[in-house]
C-alpha atoms as a PDB file:
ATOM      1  CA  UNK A   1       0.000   0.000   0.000  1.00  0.00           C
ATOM      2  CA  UNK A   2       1.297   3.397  -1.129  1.00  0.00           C
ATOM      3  CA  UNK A   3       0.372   6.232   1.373  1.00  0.00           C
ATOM      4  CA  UNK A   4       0.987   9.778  -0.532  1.00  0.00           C
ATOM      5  CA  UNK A   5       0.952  13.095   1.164  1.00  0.00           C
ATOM      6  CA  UNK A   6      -0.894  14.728  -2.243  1.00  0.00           C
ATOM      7  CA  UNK A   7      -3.432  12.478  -3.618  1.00  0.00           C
ATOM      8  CA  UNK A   8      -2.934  14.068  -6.899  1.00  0.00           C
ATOM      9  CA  UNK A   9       0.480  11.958  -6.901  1.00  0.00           C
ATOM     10  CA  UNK A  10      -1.679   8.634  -5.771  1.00  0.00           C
ATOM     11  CA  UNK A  11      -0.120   5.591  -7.864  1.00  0.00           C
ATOM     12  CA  UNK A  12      -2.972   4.516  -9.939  1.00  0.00           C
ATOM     13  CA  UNK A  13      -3.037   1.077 -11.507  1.00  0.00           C
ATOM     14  CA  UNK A  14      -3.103   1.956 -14.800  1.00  0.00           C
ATOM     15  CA  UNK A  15      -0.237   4.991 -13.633  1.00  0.00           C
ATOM     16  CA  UNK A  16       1.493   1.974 -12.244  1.00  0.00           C
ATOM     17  CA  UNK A  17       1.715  -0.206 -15.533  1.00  0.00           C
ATOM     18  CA  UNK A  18       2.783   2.410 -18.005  1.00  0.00           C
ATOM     19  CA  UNK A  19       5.777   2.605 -15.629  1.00  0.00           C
ATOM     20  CA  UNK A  20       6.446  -1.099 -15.081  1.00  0.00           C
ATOM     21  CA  UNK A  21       6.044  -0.831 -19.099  1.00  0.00           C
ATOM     22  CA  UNK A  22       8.496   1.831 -19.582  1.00  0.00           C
ATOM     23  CA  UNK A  23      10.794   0.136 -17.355  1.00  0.00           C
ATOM     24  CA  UNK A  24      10.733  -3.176 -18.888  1.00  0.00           C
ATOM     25  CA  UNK A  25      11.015  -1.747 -22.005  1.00  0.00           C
ATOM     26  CA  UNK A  26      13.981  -0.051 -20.950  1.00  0.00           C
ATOM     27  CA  UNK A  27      15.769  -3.018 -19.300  1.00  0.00           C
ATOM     28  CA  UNK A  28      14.679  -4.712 -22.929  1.00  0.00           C
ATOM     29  CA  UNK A  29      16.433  -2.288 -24.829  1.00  0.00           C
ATOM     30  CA  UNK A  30      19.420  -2.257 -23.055  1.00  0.00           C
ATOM     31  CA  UNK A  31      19.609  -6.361 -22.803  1.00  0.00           C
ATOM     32  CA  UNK A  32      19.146  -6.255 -26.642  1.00  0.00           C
ATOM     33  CA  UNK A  33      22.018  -3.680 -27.530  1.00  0.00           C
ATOM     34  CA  UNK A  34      24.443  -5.840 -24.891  1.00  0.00           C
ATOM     35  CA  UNK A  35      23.606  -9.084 -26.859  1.00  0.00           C
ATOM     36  CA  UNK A  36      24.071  -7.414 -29.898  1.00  0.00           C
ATOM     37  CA  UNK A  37      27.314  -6.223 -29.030  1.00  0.00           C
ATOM     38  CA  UNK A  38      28.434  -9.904 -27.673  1.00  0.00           C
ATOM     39  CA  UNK A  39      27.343 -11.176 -31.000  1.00  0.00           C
ATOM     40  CA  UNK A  40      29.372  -8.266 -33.142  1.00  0.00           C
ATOM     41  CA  UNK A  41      32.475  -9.194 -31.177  1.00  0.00           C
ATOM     42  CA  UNK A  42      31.680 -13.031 -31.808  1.00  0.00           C
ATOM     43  CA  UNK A  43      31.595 -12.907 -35.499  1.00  0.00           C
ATOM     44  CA  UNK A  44      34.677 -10.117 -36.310  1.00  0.00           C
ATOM     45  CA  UNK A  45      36.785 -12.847 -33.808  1.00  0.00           C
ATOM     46  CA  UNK A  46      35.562 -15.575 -35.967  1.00  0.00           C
ATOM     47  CA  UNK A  47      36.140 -13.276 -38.769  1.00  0.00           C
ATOM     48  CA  UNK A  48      39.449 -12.754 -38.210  1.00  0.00           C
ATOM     49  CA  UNK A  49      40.820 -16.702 -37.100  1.00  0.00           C
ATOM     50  CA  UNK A  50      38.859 -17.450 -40.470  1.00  0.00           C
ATOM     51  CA  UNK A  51      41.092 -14.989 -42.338  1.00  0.00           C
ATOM     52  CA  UNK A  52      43.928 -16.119 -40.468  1.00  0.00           C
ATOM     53  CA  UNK A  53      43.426 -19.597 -40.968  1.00  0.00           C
ATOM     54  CA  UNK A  54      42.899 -18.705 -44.793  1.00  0.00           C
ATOM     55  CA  UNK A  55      46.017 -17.298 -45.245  1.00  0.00           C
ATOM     56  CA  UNK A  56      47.802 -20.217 -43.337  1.00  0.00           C
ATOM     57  CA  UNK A  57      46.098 -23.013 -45.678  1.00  0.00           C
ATOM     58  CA  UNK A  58      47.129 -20.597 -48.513  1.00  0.00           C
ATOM     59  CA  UNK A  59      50.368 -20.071 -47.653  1.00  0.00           C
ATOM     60  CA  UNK A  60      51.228 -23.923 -47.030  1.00  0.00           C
ATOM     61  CA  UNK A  61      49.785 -24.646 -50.318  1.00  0.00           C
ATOM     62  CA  UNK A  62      51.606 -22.135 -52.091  1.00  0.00           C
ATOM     63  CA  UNK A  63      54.690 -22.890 -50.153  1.00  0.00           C
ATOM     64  CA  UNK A  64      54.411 -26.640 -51.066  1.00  0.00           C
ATOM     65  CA  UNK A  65      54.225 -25.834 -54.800  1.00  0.00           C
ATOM     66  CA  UNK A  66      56.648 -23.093 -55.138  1.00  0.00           C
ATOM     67  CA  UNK A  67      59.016 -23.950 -52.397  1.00  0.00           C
ATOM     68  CA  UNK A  68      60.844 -26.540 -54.661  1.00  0.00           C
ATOM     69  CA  UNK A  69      61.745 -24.476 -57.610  1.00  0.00           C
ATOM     70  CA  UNK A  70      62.635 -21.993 -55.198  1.00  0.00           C
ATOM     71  CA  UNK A  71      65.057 -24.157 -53.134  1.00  0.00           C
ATOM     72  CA  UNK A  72      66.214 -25.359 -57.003  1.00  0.00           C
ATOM     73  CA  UNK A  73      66.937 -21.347 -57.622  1.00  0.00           C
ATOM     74  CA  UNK A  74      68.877 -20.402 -54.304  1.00  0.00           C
ATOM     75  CA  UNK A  75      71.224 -23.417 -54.740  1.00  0.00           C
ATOM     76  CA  UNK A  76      72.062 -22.547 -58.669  1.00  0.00           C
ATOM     77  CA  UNK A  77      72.577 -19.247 -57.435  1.00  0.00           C
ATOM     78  CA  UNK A  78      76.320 -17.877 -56.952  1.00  0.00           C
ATOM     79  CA  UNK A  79      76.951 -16.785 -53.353  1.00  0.00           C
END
């Protein structure tokens, strides 16, 4: 029970819900801009160890089909 001094400021029910509303929807927002921001992180990290792991795989490959002609090159070479 809610005992005002000015019963023009008497909580209402109806007074009462449209702030529980604006409070939830509040605590809503807020909850959905976090998660958003969890999931941005989440998939530039991924992002990024994907590219990384691209340019691994790529360089092994190239490295594996290159790398003999070049080993052929530096030994033919004069020091």
């Amino acid at each position: 029970m809610v005992v005002a001094l000015d019963p023009r400021h008497e909580e209402t029910s109806d007074r009462l819900a449209r702030r529980a509303l604006f409070g939830f929807a509040l605590t809503f927002v807020g909850s959905r801009a976090i998660v958003f921001l969890i999931w941005g992180f989440l998939v530039l990290a991924l992002a990024v160890v994907g590219f990384g792991a691209v340019i691994l795989i790529s360089g092994n490959h190239i490295g594996h089909l290159v790398g003999p002609r070049l080993r052929e090159l530096e030994l033919n070479s004069s020091p």
